[in-house]
Protein backbone atom coordinates (compact mmCIF):
# COMPACT_ATOMS: atom_id res chain seq x y z
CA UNK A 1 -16.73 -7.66 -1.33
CA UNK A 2 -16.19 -5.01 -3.62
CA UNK A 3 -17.08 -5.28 -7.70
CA UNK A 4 -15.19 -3.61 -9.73
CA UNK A 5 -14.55 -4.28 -13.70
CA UNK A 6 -10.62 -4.07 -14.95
CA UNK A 7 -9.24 -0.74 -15.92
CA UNK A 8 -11.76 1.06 -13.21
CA UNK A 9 -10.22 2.79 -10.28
CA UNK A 10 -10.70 1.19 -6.81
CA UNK A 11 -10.47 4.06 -4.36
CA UNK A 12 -8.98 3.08 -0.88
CA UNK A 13 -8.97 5.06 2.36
CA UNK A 14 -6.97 4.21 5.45
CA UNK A 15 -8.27 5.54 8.71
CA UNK A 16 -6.26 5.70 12.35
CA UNK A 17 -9.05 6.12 15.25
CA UNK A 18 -7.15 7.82 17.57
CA UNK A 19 -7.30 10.87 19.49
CA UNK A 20 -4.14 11.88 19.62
CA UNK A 21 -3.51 14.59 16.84
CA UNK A 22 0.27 13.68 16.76
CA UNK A 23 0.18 11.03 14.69
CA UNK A 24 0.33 10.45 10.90
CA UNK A 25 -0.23 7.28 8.65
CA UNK A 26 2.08 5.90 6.04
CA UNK A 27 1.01 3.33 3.31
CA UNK A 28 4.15 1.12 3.03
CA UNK A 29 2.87 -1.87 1.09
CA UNK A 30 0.02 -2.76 -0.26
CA UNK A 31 0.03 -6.72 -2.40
CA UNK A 32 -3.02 -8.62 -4.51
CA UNK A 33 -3.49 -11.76 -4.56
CA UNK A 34 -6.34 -14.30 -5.64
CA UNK A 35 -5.61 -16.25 -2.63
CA UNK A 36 -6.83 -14.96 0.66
CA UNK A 37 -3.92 -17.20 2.47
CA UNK A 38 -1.12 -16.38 0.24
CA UNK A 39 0.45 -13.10 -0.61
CA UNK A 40 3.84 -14.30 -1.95
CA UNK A 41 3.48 -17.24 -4.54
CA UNK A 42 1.06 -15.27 -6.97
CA UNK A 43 1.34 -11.86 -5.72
CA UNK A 44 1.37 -8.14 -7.70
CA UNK A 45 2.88 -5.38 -5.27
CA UNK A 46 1.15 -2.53 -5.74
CA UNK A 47 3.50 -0.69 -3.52
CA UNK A 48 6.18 -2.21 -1.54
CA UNK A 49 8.88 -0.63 1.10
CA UNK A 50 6.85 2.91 0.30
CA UNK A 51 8.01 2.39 -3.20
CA UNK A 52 5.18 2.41 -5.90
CA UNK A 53 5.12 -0.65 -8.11
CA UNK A 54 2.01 -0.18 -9.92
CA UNK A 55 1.71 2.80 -12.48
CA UNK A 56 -1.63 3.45 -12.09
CA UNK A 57 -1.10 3.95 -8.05
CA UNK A 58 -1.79 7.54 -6.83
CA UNK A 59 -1.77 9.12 -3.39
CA UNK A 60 -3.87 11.60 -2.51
CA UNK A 61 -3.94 14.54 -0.18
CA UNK A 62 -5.32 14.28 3.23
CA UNK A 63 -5.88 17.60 5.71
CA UNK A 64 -5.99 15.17 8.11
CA UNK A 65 -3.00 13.12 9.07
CA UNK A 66 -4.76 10.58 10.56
CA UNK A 67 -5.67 9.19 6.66
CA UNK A 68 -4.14 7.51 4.09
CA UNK A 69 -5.65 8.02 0.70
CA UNK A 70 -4.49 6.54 -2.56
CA UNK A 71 -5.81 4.74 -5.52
CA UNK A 72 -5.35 2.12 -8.16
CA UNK A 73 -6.64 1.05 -11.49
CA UNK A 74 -7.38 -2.39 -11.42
CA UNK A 75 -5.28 -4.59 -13.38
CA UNK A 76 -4.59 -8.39 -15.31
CA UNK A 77 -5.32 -10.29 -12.31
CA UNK A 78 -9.14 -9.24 -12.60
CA UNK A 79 -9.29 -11.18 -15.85
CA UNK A 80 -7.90 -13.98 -14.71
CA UNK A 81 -8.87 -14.38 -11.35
CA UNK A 82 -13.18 -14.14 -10.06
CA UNK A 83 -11.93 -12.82 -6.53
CA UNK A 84 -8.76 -10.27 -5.96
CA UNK A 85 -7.61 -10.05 -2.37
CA UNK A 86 -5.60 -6.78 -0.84
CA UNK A 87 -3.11 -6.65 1.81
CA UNK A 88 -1.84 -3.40 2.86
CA UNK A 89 0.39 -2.14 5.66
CA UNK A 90 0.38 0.49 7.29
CA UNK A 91 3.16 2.54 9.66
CA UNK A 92 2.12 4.92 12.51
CA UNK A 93 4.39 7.54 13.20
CA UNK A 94 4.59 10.92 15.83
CA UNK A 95 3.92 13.89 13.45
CA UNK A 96 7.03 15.62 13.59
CA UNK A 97 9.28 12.64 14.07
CA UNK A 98 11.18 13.15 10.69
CA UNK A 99 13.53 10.28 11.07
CA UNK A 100 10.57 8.12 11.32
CA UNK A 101 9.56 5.39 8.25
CA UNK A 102 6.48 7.50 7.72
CA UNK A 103 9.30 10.21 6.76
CA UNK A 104 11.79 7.88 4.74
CA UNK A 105 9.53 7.33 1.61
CA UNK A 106 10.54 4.28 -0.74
CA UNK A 107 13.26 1.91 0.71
CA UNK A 108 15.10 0.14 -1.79
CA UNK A 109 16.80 -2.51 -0.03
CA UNK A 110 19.65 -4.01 -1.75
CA UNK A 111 20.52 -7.65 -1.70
CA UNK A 112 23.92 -8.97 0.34
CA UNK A 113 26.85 -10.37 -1.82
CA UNK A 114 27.34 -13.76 -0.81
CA UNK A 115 31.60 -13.87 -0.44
CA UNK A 116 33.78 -16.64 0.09
C-alpha cells in the first residue's frame, strides 16, 4: 500500500521490460475504486479512452518510450473511503506506427441511436 493524505500528488510510473527499442507505452485508462473487485459501480475515471477525466491528471515527459509517467492529486474518495484501489491500462504500440491507439489520443466514443 501506498499512504497518501487528500489533495497530495500520487506520482505513478509505468514501465515496459522489453528490449526491443521500438516500442512505446500509452496510458489509456486509469479508474479508482474502494473496491478491489469492482471498478464500475463506484468508480472515478481518472482517464478513460486516452481522454483525461480528472483535472488534476498530468503526463509527464519520458526520454524513454518504454515509460509512462503521469500524476494525480488525490481526490473525495480519500475522505470517504480508508483504502483507494487503481486500475490502469495500458497500450503497447511499434514506435513509428502512427495509426496505432498509442497515436490516436482521447477517443470519444459516441453512443448509437436506437431507431425504429
Amino acid at each position: 500500500p501506498y499512504y497518501i493524505d487528500l489533495n497530495q500528488n500520487l506520482y505513478l510510473q509505468a514501465y515496459l521490460h522489453s528490449s526491443d527499442p521500438n516500442l512505446i507505452v500509452f496510458v489509456d485508462t486509469c479508474v479508482a475504486s474502494p473496491d478491489p473487485h469492482d471498478f464500475n459501480t463506484l468508480a472515478y475515471d481518472i482517464i478513460k479512452n486516452g481522454c483525461v477525466r480528472d483535472s488534476s491528471y498530468v503526463t509527464y515527459y519520458s526520454p524513454h518510450s518504454h515509460f509512462a509517467r503521469f500524476r494525480f492529486n488525490a481526490f473525495e474518495f480519500i475522505s470517504r473511503h480508508t483504502l483507494v484501489y487503481l486500475q490502469c491500462e495500458l497500450v503497447v504500440c511499434r514506435l513509428s506506427d502512427y495509426s496505432s491507439r498509442c497515436y490516436q489520443g482521447c477517443i470519444n466514443r459516441s453512443k448509437r441511436d436506437t431507431s425504429s
